[in-house]
C-alpha atoms as a PDB file:
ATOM      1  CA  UNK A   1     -14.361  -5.724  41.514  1.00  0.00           C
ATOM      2  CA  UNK A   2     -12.874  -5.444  38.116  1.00  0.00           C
ATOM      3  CA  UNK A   3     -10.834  -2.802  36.798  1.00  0.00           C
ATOM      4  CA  UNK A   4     -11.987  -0.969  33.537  1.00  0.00           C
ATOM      5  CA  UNK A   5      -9.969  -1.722  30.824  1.00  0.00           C
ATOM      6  CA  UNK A   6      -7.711   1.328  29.069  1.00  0.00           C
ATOM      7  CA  UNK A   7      -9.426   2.477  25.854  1.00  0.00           C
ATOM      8  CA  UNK A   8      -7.153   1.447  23.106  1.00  0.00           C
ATOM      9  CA  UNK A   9      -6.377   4.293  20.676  1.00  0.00           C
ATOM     10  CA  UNK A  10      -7.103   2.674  17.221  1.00  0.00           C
ATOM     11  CA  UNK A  11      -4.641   1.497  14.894  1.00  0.00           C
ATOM     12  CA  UNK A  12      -4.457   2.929  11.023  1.00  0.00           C
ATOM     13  CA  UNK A  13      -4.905  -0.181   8.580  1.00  0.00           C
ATOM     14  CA  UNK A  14      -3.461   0.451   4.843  1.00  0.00           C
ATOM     15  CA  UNK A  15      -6.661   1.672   3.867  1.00  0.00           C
ATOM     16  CA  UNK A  16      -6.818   4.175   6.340  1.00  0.00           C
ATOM     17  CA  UNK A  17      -3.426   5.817   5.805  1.00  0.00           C
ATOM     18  CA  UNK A  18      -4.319   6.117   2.056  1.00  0.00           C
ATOM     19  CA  UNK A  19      -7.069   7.696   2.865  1.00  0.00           C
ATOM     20  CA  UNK A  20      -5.438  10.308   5.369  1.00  0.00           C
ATOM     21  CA  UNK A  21      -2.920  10.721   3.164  1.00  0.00           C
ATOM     22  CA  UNK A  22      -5.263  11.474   0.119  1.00  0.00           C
ATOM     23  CA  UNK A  23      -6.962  14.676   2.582  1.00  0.00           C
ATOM     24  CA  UNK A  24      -3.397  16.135   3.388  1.00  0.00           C
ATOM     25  CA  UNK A  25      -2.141  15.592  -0.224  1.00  0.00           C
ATOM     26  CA  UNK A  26      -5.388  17.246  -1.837  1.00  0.00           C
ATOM     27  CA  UNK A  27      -5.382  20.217   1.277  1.00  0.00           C
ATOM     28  CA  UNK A  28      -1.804  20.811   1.146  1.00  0.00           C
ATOM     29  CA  UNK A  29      -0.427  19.747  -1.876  1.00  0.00           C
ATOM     30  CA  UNK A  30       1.391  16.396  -2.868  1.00  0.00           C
ATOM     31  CA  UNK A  31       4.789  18.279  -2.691  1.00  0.00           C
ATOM     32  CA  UNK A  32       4.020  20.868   0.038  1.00  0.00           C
ATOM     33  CA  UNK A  33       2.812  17.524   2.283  1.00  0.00           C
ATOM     34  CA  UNK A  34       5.600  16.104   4.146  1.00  0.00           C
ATOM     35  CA  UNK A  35       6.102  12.501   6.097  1.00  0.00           C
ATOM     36  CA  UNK A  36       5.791  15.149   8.796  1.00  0.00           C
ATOM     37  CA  UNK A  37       2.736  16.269   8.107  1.00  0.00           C
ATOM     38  CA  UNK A  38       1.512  13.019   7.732  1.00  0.00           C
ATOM     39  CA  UNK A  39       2.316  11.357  10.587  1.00  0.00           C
ATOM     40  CA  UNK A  40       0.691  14.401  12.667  1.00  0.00           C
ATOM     41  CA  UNK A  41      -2.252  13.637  10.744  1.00  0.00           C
ATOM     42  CA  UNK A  42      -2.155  10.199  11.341  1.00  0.00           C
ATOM     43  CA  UNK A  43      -1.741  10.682  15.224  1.00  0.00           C
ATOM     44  CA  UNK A  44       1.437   8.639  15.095  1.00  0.00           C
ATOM     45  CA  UNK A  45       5.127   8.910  15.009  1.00  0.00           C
ATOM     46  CA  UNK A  46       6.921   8.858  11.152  1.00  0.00           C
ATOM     47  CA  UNK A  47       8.675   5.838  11.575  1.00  0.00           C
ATOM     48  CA  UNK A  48       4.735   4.129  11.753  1.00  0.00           C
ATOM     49  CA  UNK A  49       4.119   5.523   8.594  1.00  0.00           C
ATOM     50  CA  UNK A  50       6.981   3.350   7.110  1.00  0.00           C
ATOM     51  CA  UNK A  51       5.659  -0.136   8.605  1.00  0.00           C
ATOM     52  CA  UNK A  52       2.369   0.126   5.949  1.00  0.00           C
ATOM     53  CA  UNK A  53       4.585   2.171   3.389  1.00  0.00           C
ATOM     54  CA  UNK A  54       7.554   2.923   2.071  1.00  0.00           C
ATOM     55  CA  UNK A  55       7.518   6.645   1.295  1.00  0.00           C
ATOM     56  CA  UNK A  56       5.137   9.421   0.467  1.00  0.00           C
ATOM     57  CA  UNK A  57       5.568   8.439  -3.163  1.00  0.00           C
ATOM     58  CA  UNK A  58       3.726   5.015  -2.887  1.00  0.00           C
ATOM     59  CA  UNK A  59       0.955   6.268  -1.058  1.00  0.00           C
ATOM     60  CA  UNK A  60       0.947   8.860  -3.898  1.00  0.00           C
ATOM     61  CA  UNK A  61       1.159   5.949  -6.240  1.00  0.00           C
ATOM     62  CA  UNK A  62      -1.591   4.016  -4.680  1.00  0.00           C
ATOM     63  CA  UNK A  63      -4.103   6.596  -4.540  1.00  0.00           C
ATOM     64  CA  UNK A  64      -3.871   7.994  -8.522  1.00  0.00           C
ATOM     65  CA  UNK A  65      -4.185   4.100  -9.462  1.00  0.00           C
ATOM     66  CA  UNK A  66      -7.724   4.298  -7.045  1.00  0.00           C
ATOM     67  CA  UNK A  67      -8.412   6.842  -9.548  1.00  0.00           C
ATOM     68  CA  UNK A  68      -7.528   5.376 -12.529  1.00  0.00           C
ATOM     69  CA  UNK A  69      -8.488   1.838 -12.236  1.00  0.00           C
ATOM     70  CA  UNK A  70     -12.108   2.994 -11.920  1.00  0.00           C
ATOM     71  CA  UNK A  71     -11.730   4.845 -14.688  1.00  0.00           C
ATOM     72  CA  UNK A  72     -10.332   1.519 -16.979  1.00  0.00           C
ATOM     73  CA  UNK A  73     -12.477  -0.508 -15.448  1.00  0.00           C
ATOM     74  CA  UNK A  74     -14.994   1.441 -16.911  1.00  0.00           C
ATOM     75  CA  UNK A  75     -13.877   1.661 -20.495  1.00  0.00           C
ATOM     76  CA  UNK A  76     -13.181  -1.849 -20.379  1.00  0.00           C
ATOM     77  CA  UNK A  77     -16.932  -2.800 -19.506  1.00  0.00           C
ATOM     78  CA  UNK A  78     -18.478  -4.127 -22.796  1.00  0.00           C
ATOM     79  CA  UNK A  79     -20.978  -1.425 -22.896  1.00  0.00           C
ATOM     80  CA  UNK A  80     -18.120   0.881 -23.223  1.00  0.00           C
ATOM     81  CA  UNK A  81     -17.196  -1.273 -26.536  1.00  0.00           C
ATOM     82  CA  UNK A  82     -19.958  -2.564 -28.023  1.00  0.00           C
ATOM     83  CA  UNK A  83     -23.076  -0.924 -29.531  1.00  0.00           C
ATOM     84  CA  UNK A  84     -23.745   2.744 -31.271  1.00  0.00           C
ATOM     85  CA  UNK A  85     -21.073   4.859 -30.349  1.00  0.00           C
ATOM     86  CA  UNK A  86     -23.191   7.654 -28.938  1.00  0.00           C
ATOM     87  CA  UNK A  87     -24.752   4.936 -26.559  1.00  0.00           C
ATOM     88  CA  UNK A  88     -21.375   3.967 -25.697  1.00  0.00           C
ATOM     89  CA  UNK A  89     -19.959   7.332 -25.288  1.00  0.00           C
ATOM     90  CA  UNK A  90     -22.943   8.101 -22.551  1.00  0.00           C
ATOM     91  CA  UNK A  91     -22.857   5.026 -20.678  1.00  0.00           C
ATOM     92  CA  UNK A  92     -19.027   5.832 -20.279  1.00  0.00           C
ATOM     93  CA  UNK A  93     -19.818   9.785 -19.162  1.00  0.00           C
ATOM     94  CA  UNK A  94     -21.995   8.448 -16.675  1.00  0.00           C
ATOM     95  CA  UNK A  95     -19.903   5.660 -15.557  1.00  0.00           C
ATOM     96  CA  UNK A  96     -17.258   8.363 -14.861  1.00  0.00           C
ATOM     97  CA  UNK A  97     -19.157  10.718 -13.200  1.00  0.00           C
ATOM     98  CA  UNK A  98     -19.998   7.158 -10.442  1.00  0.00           C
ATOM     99  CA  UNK A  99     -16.268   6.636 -10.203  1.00  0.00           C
ATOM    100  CA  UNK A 100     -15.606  10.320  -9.556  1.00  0.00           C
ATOM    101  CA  UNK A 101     -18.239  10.307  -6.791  1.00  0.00           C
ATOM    102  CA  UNK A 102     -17.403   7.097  -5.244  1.00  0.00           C
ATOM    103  CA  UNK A 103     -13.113   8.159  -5.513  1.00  0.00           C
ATOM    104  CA  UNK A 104     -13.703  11.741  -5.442  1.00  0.00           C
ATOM    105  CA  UNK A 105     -10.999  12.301  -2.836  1.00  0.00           C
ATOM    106  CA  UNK A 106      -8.355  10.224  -4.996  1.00  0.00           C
ATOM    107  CA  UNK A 107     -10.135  11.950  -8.468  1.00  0.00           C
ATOM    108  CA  UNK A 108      -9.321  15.382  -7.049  1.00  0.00           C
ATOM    109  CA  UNK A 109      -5.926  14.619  -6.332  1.00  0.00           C
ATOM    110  CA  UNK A 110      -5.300  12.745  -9.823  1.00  0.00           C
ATOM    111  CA  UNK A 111      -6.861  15.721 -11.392  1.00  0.00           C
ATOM    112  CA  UNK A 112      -4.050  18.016  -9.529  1.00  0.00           C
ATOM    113  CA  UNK A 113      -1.168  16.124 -10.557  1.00  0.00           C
ATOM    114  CA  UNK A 114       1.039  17.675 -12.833  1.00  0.00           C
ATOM    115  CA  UNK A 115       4.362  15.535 -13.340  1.00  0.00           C
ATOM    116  CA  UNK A 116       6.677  16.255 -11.262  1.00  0.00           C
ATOM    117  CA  UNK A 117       7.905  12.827 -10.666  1.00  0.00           C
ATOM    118  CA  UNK A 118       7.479   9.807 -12.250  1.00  0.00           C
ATOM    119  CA  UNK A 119       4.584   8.351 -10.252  1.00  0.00           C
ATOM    120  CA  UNK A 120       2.911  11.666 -11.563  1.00  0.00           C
ATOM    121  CA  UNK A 121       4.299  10.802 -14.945  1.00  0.00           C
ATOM    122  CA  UNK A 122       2.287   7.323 -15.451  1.00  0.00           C
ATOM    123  CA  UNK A 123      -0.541   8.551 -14.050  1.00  0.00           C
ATOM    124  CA  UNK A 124      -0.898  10.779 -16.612  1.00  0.00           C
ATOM    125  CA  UNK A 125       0.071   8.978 -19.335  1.00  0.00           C
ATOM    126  CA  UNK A 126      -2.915   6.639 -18.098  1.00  0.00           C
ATOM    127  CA  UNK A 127      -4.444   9.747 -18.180  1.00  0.00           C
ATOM    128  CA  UNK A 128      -4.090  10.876 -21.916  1.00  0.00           C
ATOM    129  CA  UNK A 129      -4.903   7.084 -22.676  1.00  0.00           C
ATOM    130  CA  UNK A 130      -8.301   7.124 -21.324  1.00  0.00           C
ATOM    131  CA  UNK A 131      -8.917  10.737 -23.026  1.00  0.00           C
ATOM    132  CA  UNK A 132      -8.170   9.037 -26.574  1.00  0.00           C
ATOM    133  CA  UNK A 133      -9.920   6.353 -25.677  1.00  0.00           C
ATOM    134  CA  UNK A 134     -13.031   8.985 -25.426  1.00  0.00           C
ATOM    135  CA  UNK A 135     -12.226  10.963 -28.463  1.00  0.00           C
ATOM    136  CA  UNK A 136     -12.325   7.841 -30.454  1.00  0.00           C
ATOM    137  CA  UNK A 137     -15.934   7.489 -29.242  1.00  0.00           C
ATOM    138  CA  UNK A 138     -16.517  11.091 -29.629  1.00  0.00           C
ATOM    139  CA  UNK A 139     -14.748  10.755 -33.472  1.00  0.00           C
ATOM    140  CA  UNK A 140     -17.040   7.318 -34.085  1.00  0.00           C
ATOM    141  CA  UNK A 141     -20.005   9.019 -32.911  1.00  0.00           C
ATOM    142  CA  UNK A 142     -19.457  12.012 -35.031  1.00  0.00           C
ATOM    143  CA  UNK A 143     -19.078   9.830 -38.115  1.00  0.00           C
ATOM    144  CA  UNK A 144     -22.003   7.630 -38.183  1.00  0.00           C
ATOM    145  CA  UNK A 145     -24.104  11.170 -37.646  1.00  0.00           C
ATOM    146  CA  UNK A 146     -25.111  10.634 -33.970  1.00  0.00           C
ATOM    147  CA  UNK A 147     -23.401  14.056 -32.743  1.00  0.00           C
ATOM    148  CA  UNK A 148     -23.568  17.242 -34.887  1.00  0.00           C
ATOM    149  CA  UNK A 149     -21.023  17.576 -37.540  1.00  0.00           C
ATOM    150  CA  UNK A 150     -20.252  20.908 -37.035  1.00  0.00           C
ATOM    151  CA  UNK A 151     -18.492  20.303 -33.877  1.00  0.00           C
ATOM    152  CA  UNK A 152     -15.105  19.408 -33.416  1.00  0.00           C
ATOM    153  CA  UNK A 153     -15.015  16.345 -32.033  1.00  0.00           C
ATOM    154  CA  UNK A 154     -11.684  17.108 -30.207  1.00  0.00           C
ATOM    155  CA  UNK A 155     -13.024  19.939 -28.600  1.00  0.00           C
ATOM    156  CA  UNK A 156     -16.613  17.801 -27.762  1.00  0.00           C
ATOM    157  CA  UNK A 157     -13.846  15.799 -25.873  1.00  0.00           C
ATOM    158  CA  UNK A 158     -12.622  18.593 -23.458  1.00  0.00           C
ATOM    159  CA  UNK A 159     -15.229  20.492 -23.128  1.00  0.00           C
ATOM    160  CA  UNK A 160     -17.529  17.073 -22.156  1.00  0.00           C
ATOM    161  CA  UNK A 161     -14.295  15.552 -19.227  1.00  0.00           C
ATOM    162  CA  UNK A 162     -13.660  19.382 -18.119  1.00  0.00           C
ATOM    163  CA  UNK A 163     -17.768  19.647 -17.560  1.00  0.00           C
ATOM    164  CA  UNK A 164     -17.119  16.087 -15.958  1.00  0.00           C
ATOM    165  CA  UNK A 165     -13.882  16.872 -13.802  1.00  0.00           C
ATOM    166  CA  UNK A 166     -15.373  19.894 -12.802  1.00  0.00           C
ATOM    167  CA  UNK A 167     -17.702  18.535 -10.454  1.00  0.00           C
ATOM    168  CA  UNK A 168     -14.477  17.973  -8.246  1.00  0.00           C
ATOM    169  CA  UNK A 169     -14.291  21.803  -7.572  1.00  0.00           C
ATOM    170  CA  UNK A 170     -17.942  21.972  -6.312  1.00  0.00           C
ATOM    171  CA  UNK A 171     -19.515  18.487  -5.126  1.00  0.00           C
ATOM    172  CA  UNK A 172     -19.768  17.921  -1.613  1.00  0.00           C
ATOM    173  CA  UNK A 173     -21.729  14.576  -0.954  1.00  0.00           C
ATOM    174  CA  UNK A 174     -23.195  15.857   2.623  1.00  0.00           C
ATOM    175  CA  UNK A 175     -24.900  18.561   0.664  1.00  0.00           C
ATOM    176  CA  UNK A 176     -27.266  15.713  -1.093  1.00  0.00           C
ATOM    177  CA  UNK A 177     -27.125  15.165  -4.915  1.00  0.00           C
ATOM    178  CA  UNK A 178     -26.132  11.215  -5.539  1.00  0.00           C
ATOM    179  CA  UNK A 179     -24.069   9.960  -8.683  1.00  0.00           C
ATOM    180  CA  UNK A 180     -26.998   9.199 -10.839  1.00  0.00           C
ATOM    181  CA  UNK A 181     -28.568  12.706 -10.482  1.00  0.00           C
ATOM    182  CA  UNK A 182     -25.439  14.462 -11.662  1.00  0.00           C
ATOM    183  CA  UNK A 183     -24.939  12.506 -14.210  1.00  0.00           C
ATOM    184  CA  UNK A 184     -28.320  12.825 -15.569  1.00  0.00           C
ATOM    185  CA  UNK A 185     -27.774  16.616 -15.622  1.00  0.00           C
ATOM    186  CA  UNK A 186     -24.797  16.229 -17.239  1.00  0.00           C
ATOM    187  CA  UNK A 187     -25.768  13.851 -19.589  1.00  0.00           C
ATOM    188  CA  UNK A 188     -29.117  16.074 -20.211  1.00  0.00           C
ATOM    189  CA  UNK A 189     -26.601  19.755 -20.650  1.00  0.00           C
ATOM    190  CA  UNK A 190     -24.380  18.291 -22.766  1.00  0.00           C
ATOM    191  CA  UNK A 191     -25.967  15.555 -25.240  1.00  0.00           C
ATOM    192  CA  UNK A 192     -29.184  17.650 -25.931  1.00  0.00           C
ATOM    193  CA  UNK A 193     -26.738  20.219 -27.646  1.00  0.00           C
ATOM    194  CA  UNK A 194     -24.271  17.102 -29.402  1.00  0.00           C
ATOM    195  CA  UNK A 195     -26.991  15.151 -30.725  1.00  0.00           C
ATOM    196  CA  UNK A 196     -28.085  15.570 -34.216  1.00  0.00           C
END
C-alpha cells in the first residue's frame, strides 16, 4: 500500500513576487507597504523575500520598467515614426491603451508614483519623455492641418493620456470590454473632435 504523498505548498518564482508585490503596492501604497506586508502576502517568511530580491525598492523598480518598456516599445515601433503624423499619433493611442490593459496592474502603480525616491524619480523622467514624445506628434499633426488649429496642442496632449490613464480608475477585465474595444471608443471620442 502506498502512502499519499504531502501536497507541496507552491513556491513564488520572480514573476510571481512581482506580481504580489504590484497588488499590495497599488492596495496599500508603495510607501505604506512594508517587507512585512509582503511576505504575509506572499505566505512566506521576509528573509524569502530577499533570496528573489533585494529590497522593496527593486521590486518597485522592476514593476514601473513593466510599465514603461511597453510603453517605449511602442513609440519605438516604426508605425509610431513613420507616416502622417495623425496616423502615427493614433496607432500610438491605441498601442497604449493594449499595454495599459495587458500591464494594467504595473500601469496603475506607475501612474501613482510620485518621486519620492529615486526609483520613482527615473520612472518619471521616462515618464515626461514619452509625453514629449506625444506632443511632438500632437505639434506635427497640428501643423500639417490634420488636427484643428484652434486647439492647443499641449493641452490635446493631456487631455488625450489623462482620457487614456483614466481607464486605470475604472477597467476591470472580468467585467468584459477587451483592449481593442476601448481603444476604438477612445480613439472614436477623442479624434472625431481633433480632426479637421
Amino acid at each position: 500500500m502506498t502512502t499519499p504523498t504531502r501536497q507541496r505548498k507552491r513556491g513564488h518564482d520572480p514573476e510571481s513576487v512581482l506580481s504580489i508585490a504590484v497588488a499590495v503596492f497599488n492596495e496599500r501604497g508603495y510607501d505604506g507597504t512594508s517587507m512585512e506586508d509582503l511576505a504575509r502576502a506572499l505566505g512566506v517568511t521576509k528573509s524569502a523575500i530577499y533570496y528573489h530580491v533585494p529590497g522593496k525598492e527593486q521590486l518597485l523598480s522592476r514593476a514601473l520598467d513593466r510599465a514603461l518598456d511597453g510603453l517605449f516599445e511602442v513609440v519605438a515601433d516604426e508605425r509610431a515614426t513613420s507616416g502622417p503624423a495623425i496616423t502615427r499619433l493614433e496607432w500610438v493611442v491605441r498601442e497604449s491603451v493594449r499595454i495599459l490593459v495587458e500591464r494594467l496592474p504595473y500601469v496603475t502603480l506607475l501612474l501613482r508614483v510620485r518621486g519620492n525616491s529615486p526609483t520613482e524619480e527615473r520612472a518619471l523622467e521616462r515618464r515626461r519623455e514619452f509625453d514629449r514624445f506625444i506632443s511632438h506628434l500632437v505639434k506635427e499633426a497640428a501643423a500639417d492641418g490634420s488636427i484643428r488649429p484652434d486647439l492647443d496642442p499641449a493641452l490635446v496632449t493631456r487631455l488625450l493620456f489623462g482620457t487614456v490613464n483614466s481607464i486605470t480608475e475604472w477597467y476591470q477585465p472580468a467585467r468584459g470590454g477587451s483592449a481593442d474595444d476601448l481603444a476604438d471608443a477612445l480613439l472614436k471620442m477623442t479624434f472625431d473632435g481633433l480632426r479637421v
